[in-house]
C-alpha atoms as a PDB file:
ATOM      1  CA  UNK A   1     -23.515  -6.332   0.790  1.00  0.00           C
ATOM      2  CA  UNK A   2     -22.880  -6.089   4.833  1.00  0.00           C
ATOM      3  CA  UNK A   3     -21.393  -3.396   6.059  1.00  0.00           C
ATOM      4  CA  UNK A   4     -19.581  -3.235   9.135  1.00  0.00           C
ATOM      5  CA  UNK A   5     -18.050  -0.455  10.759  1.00  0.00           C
ATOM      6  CA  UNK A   6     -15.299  -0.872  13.382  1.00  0.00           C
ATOM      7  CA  UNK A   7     -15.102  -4.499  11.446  1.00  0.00           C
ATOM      8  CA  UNK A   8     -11.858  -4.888  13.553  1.00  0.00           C
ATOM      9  CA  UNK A   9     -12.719  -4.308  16.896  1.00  0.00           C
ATOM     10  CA  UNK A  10     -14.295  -6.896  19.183  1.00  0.00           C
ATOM     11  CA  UNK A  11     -17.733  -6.871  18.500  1.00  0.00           C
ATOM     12  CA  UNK A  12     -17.236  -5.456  14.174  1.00  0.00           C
ATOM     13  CA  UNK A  13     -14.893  -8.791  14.162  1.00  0.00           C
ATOM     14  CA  UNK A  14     -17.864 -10.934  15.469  1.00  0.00           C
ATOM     15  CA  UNK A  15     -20.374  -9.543  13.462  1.00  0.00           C
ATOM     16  CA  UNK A  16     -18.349 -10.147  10.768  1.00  0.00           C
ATOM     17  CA  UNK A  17     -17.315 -13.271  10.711  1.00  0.00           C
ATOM     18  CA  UNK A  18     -20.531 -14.710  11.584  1.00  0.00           C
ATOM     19  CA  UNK A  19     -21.900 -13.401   8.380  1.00  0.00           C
ATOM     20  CA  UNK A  20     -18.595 -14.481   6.431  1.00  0.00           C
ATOM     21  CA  UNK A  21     -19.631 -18.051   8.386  1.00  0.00           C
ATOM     22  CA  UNK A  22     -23.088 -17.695   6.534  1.00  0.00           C
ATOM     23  CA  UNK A  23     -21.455 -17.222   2.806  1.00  0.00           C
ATOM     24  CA  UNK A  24     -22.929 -13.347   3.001  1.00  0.00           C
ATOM     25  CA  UNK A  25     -20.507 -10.700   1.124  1.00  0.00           C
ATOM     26  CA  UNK A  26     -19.506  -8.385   3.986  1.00  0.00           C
ATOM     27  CA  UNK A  27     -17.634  -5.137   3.351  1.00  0.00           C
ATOM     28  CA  UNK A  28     -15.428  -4.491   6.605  1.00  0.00           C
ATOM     29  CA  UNK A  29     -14.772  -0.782   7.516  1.00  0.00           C
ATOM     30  CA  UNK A  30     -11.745   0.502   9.646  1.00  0.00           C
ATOM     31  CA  UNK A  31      -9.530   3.156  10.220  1.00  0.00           C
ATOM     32  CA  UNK A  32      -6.238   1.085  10.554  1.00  0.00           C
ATOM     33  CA  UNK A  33      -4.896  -0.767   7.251  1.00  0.00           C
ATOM     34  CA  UNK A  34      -2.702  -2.767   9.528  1.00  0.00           C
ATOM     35  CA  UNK A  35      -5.486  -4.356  10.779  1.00  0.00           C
ATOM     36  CA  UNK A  36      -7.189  -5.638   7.344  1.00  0.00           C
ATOM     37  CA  UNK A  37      -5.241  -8.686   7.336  1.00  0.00           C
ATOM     38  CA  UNK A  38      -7.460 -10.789   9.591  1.00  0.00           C
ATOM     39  CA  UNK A  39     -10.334  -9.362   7.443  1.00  0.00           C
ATOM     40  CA  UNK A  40      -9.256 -10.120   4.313  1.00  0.00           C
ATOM     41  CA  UNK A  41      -8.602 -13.739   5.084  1.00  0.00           C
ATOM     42  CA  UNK A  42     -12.315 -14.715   6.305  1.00  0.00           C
ATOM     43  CA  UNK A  43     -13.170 -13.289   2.697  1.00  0.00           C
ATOM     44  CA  UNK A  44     -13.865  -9.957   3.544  1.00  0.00           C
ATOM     45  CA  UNK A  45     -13.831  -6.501   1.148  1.00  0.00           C
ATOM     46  CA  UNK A  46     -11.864  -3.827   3.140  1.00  0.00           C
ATOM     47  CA  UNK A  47     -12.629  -0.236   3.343  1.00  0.00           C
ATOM     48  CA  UNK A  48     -10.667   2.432   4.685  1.00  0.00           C
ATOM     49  CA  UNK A  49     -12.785   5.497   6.596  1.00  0.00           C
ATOM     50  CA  UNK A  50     -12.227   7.450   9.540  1.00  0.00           C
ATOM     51  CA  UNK A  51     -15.764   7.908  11.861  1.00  0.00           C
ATOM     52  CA  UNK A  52     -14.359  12.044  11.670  1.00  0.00           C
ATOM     53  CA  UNK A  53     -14.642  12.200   7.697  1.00  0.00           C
ATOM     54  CA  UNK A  54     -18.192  11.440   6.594  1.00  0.00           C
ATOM     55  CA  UNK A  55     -17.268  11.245   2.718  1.00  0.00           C
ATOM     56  CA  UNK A  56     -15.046   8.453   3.220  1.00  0.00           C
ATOM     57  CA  UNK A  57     -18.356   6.791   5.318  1.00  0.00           C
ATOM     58  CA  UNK A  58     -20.499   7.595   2.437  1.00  0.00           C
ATOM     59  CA  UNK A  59     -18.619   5.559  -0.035  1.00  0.00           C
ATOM     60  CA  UNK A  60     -17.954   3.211   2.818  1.00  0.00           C
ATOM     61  CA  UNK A  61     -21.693   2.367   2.514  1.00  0.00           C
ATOM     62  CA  UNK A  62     -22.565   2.745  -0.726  1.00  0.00           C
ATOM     63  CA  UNK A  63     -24.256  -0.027  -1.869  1.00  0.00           C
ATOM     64  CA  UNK A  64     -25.022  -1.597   1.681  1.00  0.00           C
ATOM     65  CA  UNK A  65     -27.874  -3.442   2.082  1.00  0.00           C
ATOM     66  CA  UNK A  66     -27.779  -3.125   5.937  1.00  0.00           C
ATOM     67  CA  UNK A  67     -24.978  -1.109   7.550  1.00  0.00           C
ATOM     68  CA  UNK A  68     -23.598  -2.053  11.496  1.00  0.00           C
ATOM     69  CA  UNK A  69     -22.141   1.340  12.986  1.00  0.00           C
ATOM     70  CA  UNK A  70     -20.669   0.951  16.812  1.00  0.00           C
ATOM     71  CA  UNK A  71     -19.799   4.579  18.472  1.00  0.00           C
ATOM     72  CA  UNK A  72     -16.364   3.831  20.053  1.00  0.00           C
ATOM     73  CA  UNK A  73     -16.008   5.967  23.308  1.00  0.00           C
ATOM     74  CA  UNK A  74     -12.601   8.066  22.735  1.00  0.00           C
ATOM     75  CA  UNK A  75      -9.422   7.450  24.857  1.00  0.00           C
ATOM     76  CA  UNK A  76      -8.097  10.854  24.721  1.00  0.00           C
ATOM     77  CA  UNK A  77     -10.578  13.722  23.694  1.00  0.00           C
ATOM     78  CA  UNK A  78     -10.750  16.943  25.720  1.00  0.00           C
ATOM     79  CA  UNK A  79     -14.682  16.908  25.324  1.00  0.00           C
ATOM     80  CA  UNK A  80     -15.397  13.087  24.895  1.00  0.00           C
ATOM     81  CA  UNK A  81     -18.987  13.937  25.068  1.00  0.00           C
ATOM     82  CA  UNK A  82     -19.124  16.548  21.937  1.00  0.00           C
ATOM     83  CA  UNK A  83     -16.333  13.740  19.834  1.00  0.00           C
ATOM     84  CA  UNK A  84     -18.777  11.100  20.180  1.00  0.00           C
ATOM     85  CA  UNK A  85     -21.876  13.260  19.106  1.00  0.00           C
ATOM     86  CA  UNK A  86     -19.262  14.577  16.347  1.00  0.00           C
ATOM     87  CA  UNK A  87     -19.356  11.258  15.000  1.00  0.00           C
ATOM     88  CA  UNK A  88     -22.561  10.263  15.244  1.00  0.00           C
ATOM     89  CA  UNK A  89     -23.394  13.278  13.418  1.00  0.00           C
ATOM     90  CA  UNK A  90     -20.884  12.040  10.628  1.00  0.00           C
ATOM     91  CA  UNK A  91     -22.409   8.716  10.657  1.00  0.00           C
ATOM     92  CA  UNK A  92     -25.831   9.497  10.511  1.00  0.00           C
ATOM     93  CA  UNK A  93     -24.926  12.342   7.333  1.00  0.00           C
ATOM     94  CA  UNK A  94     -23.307   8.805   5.543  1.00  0.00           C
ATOM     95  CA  UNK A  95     -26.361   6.949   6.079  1.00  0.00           C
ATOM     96  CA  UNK A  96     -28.603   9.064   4.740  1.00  0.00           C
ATOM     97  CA  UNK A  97     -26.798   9.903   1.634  1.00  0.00           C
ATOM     98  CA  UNK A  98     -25.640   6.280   1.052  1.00  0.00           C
ATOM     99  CA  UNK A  99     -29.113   5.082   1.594  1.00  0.00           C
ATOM    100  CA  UNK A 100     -28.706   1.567   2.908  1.00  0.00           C
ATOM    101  CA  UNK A 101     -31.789  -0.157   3.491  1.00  0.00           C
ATOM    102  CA  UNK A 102     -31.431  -1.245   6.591  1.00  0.00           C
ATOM    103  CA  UNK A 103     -29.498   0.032   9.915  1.00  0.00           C
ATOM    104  CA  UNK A 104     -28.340  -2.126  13.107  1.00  0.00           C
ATOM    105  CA  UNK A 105     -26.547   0.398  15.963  1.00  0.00           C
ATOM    106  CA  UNK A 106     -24.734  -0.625  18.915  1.00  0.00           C
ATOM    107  CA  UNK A 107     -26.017   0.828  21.981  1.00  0.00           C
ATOM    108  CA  UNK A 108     -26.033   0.890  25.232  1.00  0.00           C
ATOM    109  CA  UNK A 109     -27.659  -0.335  28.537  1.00  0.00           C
ATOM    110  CA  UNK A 110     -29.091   3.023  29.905  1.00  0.00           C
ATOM    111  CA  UNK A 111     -29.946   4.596  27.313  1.00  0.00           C
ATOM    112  CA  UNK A 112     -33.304   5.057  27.642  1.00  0.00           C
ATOM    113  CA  UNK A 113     -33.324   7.181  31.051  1.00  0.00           C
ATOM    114  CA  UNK A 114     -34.050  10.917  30.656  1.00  0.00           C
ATOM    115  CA  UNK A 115     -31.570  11.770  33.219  1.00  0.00           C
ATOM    116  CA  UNK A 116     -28.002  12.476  32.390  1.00  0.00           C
ATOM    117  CA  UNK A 117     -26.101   9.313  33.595  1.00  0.00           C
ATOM    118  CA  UNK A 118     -22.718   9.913  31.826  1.00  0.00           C
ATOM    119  CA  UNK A 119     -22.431   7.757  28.831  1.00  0.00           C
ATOM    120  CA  UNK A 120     -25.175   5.635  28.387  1.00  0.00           C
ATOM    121  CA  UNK A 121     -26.490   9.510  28.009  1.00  0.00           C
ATOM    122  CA  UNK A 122     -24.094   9.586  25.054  1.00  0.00           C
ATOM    123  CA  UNK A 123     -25.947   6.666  23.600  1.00  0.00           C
ATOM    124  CA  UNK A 124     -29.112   8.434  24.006  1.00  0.00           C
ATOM    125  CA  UNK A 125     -28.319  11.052  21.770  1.00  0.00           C
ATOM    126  CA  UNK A 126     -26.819   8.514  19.409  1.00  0.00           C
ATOM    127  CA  UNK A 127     -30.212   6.777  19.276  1.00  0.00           C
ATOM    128  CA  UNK A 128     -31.865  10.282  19.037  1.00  0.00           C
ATOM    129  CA  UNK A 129     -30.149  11.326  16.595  1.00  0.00           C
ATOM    130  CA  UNK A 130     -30.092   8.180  14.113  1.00  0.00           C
ATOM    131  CA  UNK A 131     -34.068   8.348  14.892  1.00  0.00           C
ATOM    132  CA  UNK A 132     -34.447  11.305  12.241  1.00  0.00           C
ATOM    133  CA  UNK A 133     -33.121   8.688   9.799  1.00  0.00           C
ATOM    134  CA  UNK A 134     -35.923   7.143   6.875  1.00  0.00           C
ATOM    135  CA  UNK A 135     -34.795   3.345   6.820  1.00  0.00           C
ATOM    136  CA  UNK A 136     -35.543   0.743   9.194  1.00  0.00           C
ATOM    137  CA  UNK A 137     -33.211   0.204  12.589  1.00  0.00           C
ATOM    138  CA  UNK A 138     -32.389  -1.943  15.223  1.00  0.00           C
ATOM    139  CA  UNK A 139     -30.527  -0.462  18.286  1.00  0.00           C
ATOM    140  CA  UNK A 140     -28.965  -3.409  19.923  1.00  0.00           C
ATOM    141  CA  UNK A 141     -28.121  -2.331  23.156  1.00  0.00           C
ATOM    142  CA  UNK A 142     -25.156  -4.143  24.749  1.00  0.00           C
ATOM    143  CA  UNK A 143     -24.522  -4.666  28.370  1.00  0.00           C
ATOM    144  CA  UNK A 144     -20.845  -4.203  29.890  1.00  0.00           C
ATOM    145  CA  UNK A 145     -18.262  -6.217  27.766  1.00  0.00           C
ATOM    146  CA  UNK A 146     -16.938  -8.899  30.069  1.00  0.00           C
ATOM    147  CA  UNK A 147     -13.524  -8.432  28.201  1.00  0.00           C
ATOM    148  CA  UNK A 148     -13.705  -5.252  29.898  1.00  0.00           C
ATOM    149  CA  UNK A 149     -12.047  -6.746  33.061  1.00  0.00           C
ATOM    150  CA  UNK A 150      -8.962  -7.549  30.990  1.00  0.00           C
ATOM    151  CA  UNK A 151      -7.768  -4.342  32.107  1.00  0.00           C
ATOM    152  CA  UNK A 152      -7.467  -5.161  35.849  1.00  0.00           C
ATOM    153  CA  UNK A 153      -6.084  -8.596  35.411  1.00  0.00           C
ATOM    154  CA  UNK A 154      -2.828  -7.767  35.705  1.00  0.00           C
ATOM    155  CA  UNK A 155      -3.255  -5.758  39.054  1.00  0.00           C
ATOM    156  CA  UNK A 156      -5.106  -9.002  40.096  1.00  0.00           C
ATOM    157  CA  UNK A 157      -2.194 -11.298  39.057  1.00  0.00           C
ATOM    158  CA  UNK A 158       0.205  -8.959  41.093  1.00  0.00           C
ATOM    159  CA  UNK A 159      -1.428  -8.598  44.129  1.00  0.00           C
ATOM    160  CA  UNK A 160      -4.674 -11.044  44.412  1.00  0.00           C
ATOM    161  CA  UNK A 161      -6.894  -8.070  44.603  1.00  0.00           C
ATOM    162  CA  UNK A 162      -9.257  -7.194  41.724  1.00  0.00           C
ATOM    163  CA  UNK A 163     -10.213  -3.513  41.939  1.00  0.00           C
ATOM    164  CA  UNK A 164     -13.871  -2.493  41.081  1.00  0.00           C
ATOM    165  CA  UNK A 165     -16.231   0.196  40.862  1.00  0.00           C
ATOM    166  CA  UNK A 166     -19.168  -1.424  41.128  1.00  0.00           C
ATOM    167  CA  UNK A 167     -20.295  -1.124  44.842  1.00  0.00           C
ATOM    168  CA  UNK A 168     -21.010  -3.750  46.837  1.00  0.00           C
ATOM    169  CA  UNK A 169     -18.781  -6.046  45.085  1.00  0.00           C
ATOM    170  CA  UNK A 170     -21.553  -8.320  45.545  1.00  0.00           C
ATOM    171  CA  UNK A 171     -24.182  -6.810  43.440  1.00  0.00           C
ATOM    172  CA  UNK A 172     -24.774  -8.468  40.429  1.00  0.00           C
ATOM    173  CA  UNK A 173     -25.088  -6.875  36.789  1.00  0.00           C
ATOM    174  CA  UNK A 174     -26.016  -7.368  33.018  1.00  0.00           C
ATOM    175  CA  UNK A 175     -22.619  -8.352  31.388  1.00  0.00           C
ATOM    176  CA  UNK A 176     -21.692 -10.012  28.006  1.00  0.00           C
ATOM    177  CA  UNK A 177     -19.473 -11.271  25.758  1.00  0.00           C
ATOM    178  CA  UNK A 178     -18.232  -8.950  22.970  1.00  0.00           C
ATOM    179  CA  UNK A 179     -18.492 -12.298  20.560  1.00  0.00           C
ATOM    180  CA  UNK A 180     -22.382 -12.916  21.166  1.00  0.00           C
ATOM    181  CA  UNK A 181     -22.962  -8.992  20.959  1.00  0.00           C
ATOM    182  CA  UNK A 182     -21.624  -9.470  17.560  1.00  0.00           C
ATOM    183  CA  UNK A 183     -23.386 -12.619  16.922  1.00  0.00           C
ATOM    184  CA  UNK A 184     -26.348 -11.204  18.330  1.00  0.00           C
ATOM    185  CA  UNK A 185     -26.069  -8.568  15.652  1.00  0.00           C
ATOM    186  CA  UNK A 186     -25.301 -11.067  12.525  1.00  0.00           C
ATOM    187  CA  UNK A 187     -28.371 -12.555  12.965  1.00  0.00           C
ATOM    188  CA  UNK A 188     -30.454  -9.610  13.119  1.00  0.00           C
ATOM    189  CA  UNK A 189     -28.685  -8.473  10.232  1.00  0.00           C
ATOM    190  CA  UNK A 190     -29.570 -11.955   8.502  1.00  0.00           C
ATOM    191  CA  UNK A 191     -33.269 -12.156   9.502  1.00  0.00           C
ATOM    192  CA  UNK A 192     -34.864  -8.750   9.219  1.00  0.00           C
ATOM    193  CA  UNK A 193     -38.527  -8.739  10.180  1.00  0.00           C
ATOM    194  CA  UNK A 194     -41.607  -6.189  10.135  1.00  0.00           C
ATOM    195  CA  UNK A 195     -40.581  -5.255  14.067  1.00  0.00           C
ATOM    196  CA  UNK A 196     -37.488  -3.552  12.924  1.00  0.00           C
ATOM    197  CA  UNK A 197     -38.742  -0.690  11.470  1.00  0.00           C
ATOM    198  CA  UNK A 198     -37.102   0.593  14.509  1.00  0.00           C
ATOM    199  CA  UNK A 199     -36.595  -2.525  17.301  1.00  0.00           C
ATOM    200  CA  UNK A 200     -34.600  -2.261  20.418  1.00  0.00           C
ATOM    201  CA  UNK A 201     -32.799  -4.749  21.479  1.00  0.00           C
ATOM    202  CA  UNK A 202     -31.001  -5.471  24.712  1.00  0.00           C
ATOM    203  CA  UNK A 203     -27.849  -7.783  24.733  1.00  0.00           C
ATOM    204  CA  UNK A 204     -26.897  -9.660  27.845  1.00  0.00           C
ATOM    205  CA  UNK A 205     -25.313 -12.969  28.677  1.00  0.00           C
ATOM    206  CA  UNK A 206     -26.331 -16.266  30.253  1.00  0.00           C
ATOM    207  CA  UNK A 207     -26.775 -14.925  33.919  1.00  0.00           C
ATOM    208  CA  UNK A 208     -25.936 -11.944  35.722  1.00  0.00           C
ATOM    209  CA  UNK A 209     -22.482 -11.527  37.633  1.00  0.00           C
ATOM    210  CA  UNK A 210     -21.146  -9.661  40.449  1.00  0.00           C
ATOM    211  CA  UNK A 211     -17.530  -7.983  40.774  1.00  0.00           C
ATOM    212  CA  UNK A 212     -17.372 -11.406  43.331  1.00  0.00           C
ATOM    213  CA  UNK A 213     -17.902 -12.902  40.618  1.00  0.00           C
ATOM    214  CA  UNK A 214     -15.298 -11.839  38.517  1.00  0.00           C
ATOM    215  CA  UNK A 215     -13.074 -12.087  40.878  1.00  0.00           C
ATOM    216  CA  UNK A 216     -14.117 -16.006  41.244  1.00  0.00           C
ATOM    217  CA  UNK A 217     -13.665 -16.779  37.735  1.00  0.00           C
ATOM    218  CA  UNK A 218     -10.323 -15.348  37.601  1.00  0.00           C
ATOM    219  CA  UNK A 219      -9.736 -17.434  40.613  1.00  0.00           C
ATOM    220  CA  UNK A 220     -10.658 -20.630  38.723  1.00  0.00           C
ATOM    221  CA  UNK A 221      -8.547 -19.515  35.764  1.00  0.00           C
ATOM    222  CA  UNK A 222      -5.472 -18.899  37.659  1.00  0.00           C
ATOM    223  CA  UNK A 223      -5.507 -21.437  40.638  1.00  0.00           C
ATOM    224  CA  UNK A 224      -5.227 -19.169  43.531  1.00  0.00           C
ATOM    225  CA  UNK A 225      -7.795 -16.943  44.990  1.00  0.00           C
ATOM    226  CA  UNK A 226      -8.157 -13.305  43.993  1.00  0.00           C
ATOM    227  CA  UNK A 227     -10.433 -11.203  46.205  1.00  0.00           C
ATOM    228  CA  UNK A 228     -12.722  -8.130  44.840  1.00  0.00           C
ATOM    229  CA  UNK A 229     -12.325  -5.038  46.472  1.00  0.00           C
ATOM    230  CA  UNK A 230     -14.035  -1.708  45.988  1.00  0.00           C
ATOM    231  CA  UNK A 231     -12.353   1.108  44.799  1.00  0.00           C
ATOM    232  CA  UNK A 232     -13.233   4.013  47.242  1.00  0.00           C
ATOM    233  CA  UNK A 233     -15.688   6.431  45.682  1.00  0.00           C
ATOM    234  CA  UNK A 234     -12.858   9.601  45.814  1.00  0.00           C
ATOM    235  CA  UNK A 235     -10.456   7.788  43.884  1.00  0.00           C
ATOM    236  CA  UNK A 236     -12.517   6.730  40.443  1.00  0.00           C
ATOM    237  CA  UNK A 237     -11.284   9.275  38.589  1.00  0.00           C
ATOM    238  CA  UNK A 238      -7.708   9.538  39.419  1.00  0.00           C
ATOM    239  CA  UNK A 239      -7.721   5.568  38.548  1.00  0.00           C
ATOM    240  CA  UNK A 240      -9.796   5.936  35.305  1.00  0.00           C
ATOM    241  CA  UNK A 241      -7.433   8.687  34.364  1.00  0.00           C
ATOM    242  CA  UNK A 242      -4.357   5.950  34.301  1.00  0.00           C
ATOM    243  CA  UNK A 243      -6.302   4.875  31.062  1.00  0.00           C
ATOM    244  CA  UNK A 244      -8.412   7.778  29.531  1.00  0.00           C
ATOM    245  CA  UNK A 245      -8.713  11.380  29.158  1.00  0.00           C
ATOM    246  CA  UNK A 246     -10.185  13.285  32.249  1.00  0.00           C
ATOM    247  CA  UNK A 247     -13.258  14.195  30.072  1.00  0.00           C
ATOM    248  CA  UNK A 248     -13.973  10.570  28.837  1.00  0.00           C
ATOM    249  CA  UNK A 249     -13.056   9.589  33.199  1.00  0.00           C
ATOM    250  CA  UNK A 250     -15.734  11.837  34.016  1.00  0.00           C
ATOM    251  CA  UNK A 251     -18.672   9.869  31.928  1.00  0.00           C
ATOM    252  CA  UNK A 252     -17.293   7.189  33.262  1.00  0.00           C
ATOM    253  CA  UNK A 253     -17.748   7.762  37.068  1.00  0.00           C
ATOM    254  CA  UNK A 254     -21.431   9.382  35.919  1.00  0.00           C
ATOM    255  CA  UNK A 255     -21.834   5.517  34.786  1.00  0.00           C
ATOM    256  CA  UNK A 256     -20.758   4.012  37.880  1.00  0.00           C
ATOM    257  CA  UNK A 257     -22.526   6.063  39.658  1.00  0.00           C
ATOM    258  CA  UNK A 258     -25.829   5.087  37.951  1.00  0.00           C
ATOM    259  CA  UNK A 259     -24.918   1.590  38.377  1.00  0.00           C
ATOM    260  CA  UNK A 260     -24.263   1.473  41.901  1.00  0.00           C
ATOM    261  CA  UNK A 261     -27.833   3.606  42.815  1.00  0.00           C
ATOM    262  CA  UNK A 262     -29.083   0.519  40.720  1.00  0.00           C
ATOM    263  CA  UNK A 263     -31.944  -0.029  38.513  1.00  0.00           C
ATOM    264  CA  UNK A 264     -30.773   2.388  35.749  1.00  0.00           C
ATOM    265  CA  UNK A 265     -28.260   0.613  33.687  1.00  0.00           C
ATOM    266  CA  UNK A 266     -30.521  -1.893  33.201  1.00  0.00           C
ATOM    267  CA  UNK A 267     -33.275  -3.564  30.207  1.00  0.00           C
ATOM    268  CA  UNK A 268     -35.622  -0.407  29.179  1.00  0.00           C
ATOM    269  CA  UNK A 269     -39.167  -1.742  30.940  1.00  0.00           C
ATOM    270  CA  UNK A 270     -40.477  -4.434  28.998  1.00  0.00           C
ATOM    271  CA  UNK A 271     -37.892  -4.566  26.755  1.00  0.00           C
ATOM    272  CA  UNK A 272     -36.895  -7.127  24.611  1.00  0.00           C
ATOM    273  CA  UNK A 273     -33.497  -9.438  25.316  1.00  0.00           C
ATOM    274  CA  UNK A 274     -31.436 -11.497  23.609  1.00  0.00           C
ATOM    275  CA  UNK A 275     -29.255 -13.936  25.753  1.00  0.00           C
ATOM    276  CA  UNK A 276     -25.819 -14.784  24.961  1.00  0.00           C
ATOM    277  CA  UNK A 277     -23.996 -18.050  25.954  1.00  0.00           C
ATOM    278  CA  UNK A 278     -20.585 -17.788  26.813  1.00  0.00           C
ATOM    279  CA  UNK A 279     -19.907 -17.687  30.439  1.00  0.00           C
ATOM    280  CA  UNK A 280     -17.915 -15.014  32.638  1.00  0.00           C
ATOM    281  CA  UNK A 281     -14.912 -17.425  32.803  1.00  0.00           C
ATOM    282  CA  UNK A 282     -14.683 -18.444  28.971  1.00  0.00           C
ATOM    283  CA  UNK A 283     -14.722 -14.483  28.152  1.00  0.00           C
ATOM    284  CA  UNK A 284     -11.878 -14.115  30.299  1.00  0.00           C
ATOM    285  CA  UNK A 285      -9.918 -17.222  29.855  1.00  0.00           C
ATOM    286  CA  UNK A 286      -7.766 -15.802  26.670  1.00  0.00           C
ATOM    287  CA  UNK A 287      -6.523 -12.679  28.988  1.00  0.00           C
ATOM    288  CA  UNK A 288      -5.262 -14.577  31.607  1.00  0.00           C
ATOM    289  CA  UNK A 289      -1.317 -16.179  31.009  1.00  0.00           C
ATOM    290  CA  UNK A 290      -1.370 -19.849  30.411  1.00  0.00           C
END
């Protein structure tokens, strides 16, 4: 059995069906009932269990024989940093009673520098912590989710202007798709090897974009041109704040911030990569009005 936490999100939903695709029993784990339905119908078993109650993880993974656990960033915590390690404190207690024998983690890009960088920092304690466990791991660390940009469409629609806090709008990035991230993952999942005892594992897509480039794609999609602009430094966290708790705004900026010095959010030297292969435009293309 395949475990999947967050089985209805994004990336869980990828992960899943991909192994569904591949005639594997997968055991989907949310926190929402109302969202079972989709689960259910590509043959999944459902399980109900919140990331804050680590006896409803435990029997969660009982039985696994590899267990996918993503830690979801929180919209509205006071202390988003001490709610994430919160949960990955409640994950890593269900692993190690439920004993899988094998665990993949979502990650992220960053977090292998020592400095604190916001959250890609989280992630480093997330890794850290999940270290301490017995059974082999991969941490597949994910670039940004080019579904991200969803969430500035609409200003783009409205004005032609896409805002962005990466700066120069210019400077390209790692991005991908939350579908190959969880593709990425299936296969892992599928093929363990000798390597994984604990294997890291950075996910990226086809090429490397730029806010421009964002901005071009949506251009294409919506057949007029829509510019990308730079948010001025001052006002990141009054715009993140529109969307997020001040707490989870400020790791946020810390991020940004990294990104923009470039060279940190980036592959961990000589690290290994896996490339995805949907395009920039093809990620986007459901978000934008037909």
């Amino acid at each position: 059995m395949f475990v999947i936490l967050g089985a209805a999100g994004k990336v869980g939903f990828s992960t899943a069906s991909a192994l569904r695709a591949a005639g594997l029993p997968v055991r989907a784990v949310l926190r929402d009932a109302a969202r079972a339905d989709k689960l259910r119908a590509i043959g999944c078993d459902v399980a109900l269990a919140d990331l804050q109650d680590p006896a409803a993880l435990r029997q969660a993974f009982a039985g696994a024989q590899a267990v996918q656990i993503i830690l979801p960033p929180p919209l509205r915590a006071e202390d988003a940093r001490a709610e994430m390690r919160r949960m990955t404190a409640n994950m890593a207690e269900a692993i190690a009673r439920a004993g899988p024998e094998r665990v993949l983690a979502i990650s992220d890009y960053g977090a292998h520098v020592d400095e604190d960088i916001g959250m890609p920092t989280v992630f480093r304690h997330f890794e850290d912590r999940l270290r301490a466990l017995a059974m082999p791991k991969v941490f597949l660390r994910s670039a940004e989710h080019m579904e991200g940009w969803a969430r500035s469409i609409p200003t783009a629609i409205a004005t032609g202007i896409l805002p962005s806090l990466h700066h120069p709008v210019e400077r390209t990035f790692a991005a991908v798709s939350t579908g190959d991230v969880g593709r990425i993952a299936a296969d892992f999942l599928r093929r363990p090897s000798a390597a994984d005892v604990e294997r890291i594992v950075h996910a990226e897509g086809p090429r490397r974009y730029s806010a421009a480039d964002v901005a071009s794609a949506l251009s294409q999609l919506l057949g007029r041109t829509i510019t990308a602009q730079a948010v001025p430094r001052e006002h990141w966290q009054e715009a993140l704040e529109r969307a997020v708790s001040a707490s989870t705004a400020g790791l946020l900026v810390d991020l940004y911030d990294a990104h923009n010095k470039g060279g940190l959010i980036d592959i961990e030297p000589q690290g290994e990569v896996c490339y995805g292969t949907t395009e920039l435009v093809e990620a986007l293309r459901p978000f934008v009005p037909a």
